[in-house]
PDB file of N, CA and C in Angstrom:
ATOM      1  N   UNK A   1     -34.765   5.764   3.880  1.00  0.00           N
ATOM      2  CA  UNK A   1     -33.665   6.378   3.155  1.00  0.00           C
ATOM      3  C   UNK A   1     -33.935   6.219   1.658  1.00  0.00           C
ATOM      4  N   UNK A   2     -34.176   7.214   1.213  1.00  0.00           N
ATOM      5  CA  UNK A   2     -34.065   7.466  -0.712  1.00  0.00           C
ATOM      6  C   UNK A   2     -32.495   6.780  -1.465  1.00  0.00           C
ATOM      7  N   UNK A   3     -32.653   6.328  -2.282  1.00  0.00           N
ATOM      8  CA  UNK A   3     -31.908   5.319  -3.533  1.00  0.00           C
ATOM      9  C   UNK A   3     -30.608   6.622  -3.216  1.00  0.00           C
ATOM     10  N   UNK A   4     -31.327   7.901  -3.441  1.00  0.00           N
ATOM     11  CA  UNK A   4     -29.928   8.869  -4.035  1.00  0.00           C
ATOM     12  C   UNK A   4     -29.537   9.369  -2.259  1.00  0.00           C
ATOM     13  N   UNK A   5     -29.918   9.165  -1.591  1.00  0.00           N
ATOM     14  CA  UNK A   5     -29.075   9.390   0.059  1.00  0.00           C
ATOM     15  C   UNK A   5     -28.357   8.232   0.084  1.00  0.00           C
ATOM     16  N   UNK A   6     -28.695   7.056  -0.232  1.00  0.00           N
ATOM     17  CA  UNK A   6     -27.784   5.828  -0.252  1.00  0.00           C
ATOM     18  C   UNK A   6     -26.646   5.701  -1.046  1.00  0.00           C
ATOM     19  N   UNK A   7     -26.538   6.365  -2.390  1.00  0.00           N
ATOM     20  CA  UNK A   7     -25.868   6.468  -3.240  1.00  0.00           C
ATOM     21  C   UNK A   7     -24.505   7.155  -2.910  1.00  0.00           C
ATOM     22  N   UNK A   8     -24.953   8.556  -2.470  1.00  0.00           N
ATOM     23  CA  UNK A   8     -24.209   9.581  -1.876  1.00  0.00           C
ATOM     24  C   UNK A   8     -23.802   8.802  -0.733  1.00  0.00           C
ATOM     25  N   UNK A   9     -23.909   8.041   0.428  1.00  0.00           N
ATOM     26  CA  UNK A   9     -23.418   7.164   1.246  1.00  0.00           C
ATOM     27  C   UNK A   9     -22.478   6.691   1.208  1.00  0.00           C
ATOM     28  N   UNK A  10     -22.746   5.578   0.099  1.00  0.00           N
ATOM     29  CA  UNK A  10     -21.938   4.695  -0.679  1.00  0.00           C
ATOM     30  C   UNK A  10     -20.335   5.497  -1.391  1.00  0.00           C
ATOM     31  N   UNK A  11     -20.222   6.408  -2.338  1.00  0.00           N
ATOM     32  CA  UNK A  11     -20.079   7.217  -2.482  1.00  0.00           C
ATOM     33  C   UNK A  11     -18.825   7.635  -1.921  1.00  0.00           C
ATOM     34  N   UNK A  12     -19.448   7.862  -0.951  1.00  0.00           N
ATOM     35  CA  UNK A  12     -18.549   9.128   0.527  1.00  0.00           C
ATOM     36  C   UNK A  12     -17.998   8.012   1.165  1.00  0.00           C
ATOM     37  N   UNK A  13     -18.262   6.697   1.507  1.00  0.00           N
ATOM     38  CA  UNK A  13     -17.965   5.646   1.782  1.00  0.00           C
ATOM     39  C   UNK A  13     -16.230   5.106   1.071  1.00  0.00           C
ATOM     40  N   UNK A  14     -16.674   4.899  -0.106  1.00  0.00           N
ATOM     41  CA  UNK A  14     -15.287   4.928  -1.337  1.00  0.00           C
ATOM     42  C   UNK A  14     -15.082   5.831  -1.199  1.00  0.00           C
ATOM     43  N   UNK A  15     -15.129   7.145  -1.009  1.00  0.00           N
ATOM     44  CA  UNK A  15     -13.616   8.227  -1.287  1.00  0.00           C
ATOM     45  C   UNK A  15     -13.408   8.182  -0.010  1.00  0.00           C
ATOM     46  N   UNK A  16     -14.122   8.267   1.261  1.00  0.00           N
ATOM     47  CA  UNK A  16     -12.738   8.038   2.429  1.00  0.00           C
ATOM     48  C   UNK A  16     -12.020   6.822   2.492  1.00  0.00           C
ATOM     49  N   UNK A  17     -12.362   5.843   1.923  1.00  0.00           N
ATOM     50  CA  UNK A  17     -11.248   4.392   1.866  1.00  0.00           C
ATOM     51  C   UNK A  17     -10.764   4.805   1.500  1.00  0.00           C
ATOM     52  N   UNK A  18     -10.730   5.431   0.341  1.00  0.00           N
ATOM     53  CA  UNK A  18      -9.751   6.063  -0.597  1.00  0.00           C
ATOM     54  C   UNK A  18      -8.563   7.043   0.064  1.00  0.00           C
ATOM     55  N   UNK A  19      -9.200   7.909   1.159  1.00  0.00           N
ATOM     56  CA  UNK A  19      -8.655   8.789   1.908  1.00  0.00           C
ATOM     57  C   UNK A  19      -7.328   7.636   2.746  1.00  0.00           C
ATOM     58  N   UNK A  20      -7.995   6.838   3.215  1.00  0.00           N
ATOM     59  CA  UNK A  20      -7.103   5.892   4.467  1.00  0.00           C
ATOM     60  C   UNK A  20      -6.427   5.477   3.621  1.00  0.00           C
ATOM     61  N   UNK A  21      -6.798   4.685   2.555  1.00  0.00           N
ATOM     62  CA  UNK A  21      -5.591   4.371   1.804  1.00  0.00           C
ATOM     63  C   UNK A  21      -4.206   5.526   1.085  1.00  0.00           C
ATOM     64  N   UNK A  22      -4.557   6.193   1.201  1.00  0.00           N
ATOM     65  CA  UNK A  22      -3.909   7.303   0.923  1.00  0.00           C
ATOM     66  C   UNK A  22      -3.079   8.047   1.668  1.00  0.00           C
ATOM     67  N   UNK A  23      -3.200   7.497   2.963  1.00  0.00           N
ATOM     68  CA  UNK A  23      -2.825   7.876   4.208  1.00  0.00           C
ATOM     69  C   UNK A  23      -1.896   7.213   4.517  1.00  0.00           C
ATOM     70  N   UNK A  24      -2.162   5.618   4.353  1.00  0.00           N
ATOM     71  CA  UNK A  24      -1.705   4.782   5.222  1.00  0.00           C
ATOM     72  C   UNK A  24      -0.625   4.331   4.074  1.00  0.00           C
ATOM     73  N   UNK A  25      -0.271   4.561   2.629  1.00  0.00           N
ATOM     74  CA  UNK A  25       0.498   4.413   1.863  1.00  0.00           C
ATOM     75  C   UNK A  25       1.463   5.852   2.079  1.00  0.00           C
ATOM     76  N   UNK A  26       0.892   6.811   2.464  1.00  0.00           N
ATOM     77  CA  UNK A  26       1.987   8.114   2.772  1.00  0.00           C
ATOM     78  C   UNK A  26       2.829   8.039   3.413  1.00  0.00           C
ATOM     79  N   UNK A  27       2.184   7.287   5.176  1.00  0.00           N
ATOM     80  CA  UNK A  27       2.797   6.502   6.288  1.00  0.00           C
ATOM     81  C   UNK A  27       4.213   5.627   5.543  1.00  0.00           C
ATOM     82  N   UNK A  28       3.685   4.943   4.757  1.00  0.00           N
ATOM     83  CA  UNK A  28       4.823   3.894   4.672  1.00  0.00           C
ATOM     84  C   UNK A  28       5.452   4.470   3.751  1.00  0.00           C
ATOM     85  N   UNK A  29       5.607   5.447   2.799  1.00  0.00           N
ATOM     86  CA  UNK A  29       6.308   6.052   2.136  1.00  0.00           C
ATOM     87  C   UNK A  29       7.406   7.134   3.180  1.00  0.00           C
ATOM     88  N   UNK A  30       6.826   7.573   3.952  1.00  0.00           N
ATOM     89  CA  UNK A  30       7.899   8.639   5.104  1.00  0.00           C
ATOM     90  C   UNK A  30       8.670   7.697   5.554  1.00  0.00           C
ATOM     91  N   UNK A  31       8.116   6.246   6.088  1.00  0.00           N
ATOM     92  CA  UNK A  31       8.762   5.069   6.446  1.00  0.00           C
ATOM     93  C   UNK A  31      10.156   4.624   5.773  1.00  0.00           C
ATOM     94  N   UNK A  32       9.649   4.749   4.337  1.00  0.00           N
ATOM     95  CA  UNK A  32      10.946   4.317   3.380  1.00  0.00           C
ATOM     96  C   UNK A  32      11.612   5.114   2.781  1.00  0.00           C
ATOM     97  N   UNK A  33      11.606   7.008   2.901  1.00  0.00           N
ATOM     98  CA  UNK A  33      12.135   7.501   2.652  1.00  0.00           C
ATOM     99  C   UNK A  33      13.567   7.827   4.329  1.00  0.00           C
ATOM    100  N   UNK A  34      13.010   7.445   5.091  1.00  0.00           N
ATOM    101  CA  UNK A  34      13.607   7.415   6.626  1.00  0.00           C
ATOM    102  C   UNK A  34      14.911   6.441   6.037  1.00  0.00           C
ATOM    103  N   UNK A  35      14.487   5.678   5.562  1.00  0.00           N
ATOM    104  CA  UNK A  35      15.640   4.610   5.265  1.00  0.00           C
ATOM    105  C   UNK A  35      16.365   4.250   4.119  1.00  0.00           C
ATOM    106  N   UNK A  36      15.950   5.443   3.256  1.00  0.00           N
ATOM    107  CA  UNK A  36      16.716   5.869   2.283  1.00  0.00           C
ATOM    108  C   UNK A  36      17.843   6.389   2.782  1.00  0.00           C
ATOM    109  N   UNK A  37      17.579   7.958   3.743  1.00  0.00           N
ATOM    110  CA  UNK A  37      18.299   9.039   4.138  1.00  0.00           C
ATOM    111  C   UNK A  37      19.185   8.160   5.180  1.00  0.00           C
ATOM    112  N   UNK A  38      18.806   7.076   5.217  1.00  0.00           N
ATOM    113  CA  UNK A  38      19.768   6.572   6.325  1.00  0.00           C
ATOM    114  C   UNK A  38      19.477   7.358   8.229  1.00  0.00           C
ATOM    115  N   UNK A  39      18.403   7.716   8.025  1.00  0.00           N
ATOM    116  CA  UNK A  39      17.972   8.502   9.341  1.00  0.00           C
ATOM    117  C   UNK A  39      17.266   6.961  10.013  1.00  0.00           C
ATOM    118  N   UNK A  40      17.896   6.319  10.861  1.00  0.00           N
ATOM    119  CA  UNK A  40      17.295   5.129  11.322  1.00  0.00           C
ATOM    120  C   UNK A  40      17.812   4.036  11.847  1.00  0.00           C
ATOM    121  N   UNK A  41      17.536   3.603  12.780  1.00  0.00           N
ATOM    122  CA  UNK A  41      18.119   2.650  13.677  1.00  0.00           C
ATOM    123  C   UNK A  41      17.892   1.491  13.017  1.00  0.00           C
ATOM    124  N   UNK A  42      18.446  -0.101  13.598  1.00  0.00           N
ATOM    125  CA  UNK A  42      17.602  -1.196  12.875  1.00  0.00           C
ATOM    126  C   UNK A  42      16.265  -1.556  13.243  1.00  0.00           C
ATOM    127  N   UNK A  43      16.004  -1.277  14.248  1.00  0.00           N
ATOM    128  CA  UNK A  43      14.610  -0.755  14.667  1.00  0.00           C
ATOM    129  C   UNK A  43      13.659  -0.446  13.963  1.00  0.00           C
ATOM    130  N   UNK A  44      14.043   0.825  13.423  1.00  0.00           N
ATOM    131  CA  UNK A  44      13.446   1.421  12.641  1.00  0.00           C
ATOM    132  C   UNK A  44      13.439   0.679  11.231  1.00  0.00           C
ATOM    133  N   UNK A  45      14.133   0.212  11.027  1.00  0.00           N
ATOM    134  CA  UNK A  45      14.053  -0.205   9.805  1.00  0.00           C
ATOM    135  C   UNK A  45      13.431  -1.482   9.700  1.00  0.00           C
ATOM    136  N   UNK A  46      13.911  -2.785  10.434  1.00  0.00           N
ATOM    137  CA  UNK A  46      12.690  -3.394  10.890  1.00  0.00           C
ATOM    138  C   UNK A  46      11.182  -3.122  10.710  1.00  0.00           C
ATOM    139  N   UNK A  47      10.907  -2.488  11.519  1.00  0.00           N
ATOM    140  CA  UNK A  47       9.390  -1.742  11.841  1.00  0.00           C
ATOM    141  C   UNK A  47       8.953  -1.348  10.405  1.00  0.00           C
ATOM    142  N   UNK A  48       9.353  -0.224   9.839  1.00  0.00           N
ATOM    143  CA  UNK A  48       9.048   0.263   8.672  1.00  0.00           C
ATOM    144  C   UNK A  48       8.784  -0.510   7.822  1.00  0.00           C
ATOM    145  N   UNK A  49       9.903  -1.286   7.272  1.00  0.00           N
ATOM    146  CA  UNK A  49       9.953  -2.885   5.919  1.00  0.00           C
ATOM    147  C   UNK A  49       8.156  -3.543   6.606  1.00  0.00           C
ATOM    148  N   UNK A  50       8.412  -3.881   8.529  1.00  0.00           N
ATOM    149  CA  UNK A  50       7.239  -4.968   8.592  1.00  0.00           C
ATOM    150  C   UNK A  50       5.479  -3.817   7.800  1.00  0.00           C
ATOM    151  N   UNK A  51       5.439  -2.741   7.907  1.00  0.00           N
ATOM    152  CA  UNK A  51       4.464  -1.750   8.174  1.00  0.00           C
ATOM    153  C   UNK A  51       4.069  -1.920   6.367  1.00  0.00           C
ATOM    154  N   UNK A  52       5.443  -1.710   5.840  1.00  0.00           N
ATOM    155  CA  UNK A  52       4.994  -1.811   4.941  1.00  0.00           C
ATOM    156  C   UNK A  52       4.177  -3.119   4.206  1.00  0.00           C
ATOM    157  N   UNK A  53       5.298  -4.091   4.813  1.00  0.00           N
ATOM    158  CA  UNK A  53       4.676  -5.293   4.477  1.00  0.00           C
ATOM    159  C   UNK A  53       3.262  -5.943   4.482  1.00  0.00           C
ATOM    160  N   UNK A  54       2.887  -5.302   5.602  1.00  0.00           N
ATOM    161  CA  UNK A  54       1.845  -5.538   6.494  1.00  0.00           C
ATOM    162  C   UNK A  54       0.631  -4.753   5.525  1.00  0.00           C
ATOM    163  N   UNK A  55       0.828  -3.670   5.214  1.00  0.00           N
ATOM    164  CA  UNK A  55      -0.295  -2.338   4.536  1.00  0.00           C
ATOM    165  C   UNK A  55      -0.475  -3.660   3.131  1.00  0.00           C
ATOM    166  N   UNK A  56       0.471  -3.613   2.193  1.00  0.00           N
ATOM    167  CA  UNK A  56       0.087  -4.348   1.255  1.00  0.00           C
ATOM    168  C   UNK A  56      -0.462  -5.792   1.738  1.00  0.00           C
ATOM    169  N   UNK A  57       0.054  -6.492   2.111  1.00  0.00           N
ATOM    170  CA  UNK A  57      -0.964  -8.202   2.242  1.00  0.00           C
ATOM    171  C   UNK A  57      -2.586  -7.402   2.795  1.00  0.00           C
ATOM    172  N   UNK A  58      -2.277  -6.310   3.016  1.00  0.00           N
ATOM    173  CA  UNK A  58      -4.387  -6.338   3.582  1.00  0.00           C
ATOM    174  C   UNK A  58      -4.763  -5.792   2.218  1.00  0.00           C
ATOM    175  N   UNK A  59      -3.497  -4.999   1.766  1.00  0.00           N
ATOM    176  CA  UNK A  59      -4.542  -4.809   0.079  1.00  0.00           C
ATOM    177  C   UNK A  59      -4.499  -6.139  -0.900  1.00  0.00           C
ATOM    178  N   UNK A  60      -3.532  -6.765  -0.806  1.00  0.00           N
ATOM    179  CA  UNK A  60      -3.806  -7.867  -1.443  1.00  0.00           C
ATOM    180  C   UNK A  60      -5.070  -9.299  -0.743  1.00  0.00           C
ATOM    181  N   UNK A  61      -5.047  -8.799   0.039  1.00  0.00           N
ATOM    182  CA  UNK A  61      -5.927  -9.821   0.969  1.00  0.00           C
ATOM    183  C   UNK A  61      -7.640  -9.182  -0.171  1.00  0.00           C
ATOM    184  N   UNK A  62      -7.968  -8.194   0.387  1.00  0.00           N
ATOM    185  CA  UNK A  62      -8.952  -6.804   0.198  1.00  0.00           C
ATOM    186  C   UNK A  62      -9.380  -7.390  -1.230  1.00  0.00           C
ATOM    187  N   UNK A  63      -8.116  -7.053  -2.322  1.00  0.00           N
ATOM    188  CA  UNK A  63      -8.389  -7.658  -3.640  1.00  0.00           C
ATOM    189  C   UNK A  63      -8.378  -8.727  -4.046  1.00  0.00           C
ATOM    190  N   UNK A  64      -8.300  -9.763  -3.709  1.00  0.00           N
ATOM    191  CA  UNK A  64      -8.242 -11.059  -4.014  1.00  0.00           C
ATOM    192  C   UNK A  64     -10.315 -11.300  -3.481  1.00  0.00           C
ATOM    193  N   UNK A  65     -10.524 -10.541  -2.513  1.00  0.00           N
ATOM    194  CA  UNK A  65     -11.983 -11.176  -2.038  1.00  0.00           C
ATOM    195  C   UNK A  65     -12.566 -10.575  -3.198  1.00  0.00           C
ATOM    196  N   UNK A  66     -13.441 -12.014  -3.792  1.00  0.00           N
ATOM    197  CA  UNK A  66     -14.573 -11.629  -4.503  1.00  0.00           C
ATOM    198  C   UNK A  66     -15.735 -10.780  -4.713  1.00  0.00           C
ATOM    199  N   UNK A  67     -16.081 -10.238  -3.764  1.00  0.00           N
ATOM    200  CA  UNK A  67     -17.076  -8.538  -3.482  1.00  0.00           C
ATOM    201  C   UNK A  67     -15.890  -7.391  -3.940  1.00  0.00           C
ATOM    202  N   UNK A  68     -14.866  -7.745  -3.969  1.00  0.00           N
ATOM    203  CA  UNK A  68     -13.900  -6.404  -4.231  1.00  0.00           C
ATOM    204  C   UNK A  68     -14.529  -5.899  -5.381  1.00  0.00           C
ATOM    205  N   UNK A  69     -14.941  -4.427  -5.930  1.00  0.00           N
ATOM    206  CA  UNK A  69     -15.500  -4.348  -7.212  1.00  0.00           C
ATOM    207  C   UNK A  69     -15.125  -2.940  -8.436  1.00  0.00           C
ATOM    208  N   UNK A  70     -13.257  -3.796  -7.758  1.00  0.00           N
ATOM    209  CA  UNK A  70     -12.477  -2.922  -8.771  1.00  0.00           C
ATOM    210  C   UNK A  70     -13.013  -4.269  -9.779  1.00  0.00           C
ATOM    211  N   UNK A  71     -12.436  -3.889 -11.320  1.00  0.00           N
ATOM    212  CA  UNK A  71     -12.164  -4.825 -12.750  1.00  0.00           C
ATOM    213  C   UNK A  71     -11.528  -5.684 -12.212  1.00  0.00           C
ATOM    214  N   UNK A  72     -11.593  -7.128 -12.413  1.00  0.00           N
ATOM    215  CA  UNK A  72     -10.632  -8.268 -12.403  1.00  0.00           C
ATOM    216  C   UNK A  72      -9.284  -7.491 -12.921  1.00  0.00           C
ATOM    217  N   UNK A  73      -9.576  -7.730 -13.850  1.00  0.00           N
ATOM    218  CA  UNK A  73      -7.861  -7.174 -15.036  1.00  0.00           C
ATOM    219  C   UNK A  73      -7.236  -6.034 -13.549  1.00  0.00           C
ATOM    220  N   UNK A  74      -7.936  -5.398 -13.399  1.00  0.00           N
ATOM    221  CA  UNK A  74      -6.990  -4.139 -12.521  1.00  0.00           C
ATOM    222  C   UNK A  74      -6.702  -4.786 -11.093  1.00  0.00           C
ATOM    223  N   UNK A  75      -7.355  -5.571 -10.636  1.00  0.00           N
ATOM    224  CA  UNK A  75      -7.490  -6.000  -9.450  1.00  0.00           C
ATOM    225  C   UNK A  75      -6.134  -7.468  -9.328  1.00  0.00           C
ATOM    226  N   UNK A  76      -5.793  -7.951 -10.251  1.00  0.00           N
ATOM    227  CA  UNK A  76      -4.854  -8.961 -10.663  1.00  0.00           C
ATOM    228  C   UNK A  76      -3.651  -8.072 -11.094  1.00  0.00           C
ATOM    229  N   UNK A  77      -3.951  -6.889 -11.700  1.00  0.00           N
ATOM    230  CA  UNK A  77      -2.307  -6.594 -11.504  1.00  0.00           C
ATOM    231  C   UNK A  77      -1.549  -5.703 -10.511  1.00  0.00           C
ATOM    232  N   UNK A  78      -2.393  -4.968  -9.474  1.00  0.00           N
ATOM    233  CA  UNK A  78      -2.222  -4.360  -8.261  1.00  0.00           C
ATOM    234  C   UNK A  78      -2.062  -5.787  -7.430  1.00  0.00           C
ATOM    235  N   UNK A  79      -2.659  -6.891  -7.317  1.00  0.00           N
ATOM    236  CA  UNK A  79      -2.030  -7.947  -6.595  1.00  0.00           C
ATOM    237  C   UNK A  79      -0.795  -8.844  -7.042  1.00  0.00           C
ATOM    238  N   UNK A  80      -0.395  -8.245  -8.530  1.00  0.00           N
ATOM    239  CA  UNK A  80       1.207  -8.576  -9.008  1.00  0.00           C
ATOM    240  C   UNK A  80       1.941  -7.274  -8.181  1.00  0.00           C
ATOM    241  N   UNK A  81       1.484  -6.172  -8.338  1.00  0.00           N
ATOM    242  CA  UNK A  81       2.283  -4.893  -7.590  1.00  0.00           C
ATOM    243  C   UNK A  81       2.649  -5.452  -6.400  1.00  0.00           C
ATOM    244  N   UNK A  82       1.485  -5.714  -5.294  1.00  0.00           N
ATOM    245  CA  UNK A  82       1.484  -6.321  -4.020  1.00  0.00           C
ATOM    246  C   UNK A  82       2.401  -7.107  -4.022  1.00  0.00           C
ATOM    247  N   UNK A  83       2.597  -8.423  -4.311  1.00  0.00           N
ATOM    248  CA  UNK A  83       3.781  -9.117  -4.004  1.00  0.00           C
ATOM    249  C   UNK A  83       4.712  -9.468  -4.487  1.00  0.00           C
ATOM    250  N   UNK A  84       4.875  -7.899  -5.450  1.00  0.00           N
ATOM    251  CA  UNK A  84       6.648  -7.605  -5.362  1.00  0.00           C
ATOM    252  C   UNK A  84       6.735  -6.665  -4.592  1.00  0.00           C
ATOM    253  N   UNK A  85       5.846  -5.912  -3.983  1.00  0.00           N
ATOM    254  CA  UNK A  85       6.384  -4.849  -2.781  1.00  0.00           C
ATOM    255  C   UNK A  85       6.697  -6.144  -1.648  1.00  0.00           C
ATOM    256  N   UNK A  86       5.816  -7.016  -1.476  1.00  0.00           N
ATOM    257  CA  UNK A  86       6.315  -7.721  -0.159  1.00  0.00           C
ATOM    258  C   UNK A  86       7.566  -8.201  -0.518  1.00  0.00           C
ATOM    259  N   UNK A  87       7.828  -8.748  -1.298  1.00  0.00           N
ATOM    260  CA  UNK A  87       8.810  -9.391  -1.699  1.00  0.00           C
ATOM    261  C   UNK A  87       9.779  -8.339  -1.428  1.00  0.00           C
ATOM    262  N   UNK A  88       9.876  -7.621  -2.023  1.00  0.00           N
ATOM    263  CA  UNK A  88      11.368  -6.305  -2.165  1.00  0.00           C
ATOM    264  C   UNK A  88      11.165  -5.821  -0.588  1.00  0.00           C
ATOM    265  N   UNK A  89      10.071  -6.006   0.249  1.00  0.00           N
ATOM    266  CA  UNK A  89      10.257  -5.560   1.302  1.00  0.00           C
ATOM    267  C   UNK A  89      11.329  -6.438   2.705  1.00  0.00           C
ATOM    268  N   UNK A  90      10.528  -7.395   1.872  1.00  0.00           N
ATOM    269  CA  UNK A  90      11.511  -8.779   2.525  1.00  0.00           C
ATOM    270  C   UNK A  90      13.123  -8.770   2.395  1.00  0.00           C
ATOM    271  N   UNK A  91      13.139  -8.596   1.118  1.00  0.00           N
ATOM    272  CA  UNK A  91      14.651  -8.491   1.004  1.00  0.00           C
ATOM    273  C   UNK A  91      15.526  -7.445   1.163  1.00  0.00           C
ATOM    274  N   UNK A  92      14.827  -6.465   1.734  1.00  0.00           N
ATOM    275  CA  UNK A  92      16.199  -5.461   2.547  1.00  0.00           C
ATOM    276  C   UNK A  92      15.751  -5.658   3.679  1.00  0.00           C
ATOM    277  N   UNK A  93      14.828  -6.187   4.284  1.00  0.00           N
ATOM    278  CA  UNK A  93      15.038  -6.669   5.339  1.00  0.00           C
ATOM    279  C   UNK A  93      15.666  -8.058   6.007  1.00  0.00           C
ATOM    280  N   UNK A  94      16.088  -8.609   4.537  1.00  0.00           N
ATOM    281  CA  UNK A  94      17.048  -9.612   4.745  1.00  0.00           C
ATOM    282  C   UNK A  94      18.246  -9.034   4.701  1.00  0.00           C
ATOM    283  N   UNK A  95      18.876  -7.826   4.435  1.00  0.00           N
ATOM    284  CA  UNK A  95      19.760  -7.713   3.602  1.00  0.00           C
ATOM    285  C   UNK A  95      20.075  -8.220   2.401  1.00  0.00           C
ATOM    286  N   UNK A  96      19.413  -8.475   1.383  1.00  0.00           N
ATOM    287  CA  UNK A  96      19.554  -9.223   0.305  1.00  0.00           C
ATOM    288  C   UNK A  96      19.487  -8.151  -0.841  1.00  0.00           C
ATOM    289  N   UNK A  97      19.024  -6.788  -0.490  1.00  0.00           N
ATOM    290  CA  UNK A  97      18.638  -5.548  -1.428  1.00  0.00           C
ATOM    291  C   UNK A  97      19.028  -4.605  -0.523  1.00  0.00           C
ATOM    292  N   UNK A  98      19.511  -3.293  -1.046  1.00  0.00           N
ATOM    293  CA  UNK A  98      19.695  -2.247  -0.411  1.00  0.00           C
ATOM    294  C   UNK A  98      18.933  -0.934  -1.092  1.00  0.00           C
ATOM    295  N   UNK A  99      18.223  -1.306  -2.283  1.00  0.00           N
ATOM    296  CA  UNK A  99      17.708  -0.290  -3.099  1.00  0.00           C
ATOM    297  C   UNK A  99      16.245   0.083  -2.774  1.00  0.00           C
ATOM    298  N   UNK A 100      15.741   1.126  -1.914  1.00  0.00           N
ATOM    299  CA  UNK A 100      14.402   1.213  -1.507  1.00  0.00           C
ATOM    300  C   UNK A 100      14.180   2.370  -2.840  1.00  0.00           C
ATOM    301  N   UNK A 101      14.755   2.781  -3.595  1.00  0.00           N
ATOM    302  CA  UNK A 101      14.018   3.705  -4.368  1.00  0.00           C
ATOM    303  C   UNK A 101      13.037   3.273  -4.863  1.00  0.00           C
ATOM    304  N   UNK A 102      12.817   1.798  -5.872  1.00  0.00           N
ATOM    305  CA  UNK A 102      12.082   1.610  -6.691  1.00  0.00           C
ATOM    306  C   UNK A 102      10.663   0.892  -5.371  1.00  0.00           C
ATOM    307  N   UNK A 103      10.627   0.982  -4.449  1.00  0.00           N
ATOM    308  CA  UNK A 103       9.830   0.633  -3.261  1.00  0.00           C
ATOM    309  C   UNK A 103       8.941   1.752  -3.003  1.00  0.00           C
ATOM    310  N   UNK A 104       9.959   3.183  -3.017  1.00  0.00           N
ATOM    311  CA  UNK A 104       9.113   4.075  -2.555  1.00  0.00           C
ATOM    312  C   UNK A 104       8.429   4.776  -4.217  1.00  0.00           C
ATOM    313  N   UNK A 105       9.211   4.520  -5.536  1.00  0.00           N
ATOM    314  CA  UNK A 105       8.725   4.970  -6.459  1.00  0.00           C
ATOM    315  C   UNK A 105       7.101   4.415  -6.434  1.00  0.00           C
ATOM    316  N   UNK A 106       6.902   3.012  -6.434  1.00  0.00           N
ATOM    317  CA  UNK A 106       5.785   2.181  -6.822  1.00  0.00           C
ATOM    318  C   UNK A 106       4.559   2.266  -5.597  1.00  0.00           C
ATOM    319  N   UNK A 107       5.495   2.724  -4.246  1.00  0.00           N
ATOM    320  CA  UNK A 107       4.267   3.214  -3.063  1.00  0.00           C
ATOM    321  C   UNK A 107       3.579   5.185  -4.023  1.00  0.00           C
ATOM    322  N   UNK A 108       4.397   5.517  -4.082  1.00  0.00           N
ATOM    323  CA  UNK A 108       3.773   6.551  -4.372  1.00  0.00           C
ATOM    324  C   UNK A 108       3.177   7.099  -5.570  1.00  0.00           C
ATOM    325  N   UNK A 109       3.637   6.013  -7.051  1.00  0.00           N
ATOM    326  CA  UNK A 109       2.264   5.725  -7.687  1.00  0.00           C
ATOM    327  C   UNK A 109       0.954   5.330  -7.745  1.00  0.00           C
ATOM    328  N   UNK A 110       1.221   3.913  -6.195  1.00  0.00           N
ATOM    329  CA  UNK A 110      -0.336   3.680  -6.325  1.00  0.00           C
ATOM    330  C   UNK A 110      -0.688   4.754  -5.355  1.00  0.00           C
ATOM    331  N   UNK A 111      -0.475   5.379  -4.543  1.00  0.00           N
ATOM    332  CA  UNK A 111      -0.924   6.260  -3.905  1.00  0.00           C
ATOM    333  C   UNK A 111      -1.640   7.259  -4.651  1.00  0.00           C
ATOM    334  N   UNK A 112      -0.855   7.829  -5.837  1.00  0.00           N
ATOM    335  CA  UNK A 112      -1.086   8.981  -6.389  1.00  0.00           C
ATOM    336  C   UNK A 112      -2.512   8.530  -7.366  1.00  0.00           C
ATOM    337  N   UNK A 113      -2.367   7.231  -7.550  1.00  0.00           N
ATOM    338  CA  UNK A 113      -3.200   7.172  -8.482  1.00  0.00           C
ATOM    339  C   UNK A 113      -4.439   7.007  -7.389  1.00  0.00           C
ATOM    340  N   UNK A 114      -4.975   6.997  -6.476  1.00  0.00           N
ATOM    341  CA  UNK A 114      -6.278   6.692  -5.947  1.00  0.00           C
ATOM    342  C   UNK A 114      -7.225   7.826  -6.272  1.00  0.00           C
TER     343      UNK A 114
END
């Protein structure tokens, strides 16, 4: 395999992560717009808060490992993003918050930005 077939690999490699991540933040955005509209059982709402919860700790997990090879600087403040989404996710699933706007605002910035 030639340097530039590997490259292009590599490459195509990062933009479909990019793709799943993009996906799997859309997922949890339909998730928290469900429970905006109030379309949702506690079930559902349950489920959704854990999904979300769940999507971020693997990106914060992801960025915290040392091979990660976003910038430090960028990589430290998407893992401040990360656990205030867990956090705010936690707390309407405590009932302790009822406000998912600013949940689904900040899912669908980092989304947008990939």
């Amino acid at each position: 395999m030639t340097f530039e077939a590997y490259e292009s690999v590599v490459d195509e490699s990062g933009y479909e992560a990019r793709g799943r991540e993009r996906q799997a933040l859309s997922l949890g955005i339909d998730r928290l717009e469900r429970i905006q509209s109030d379309r949702f059982s506690l079930e559902d709402l349950v489920e959704s808060l854990l999904y979300v919860r769940r999507l971020w700790t693997i990106f914060i997990e992801d960025l915290a490992h040392p091979e990660n090879g976003l910038p430090e600087k960028l990589r430290a403040d998407i893992i401040s993003i990360g656990l205030w989404v867990v956090k705010e996710a936690d707390r309407l699933r405590e009932e302790k918050s009822n406000d998912v706007i600013q949940l689904i605002e900040i899912n669908r910035l980092i989304r947008d930005a990939l």
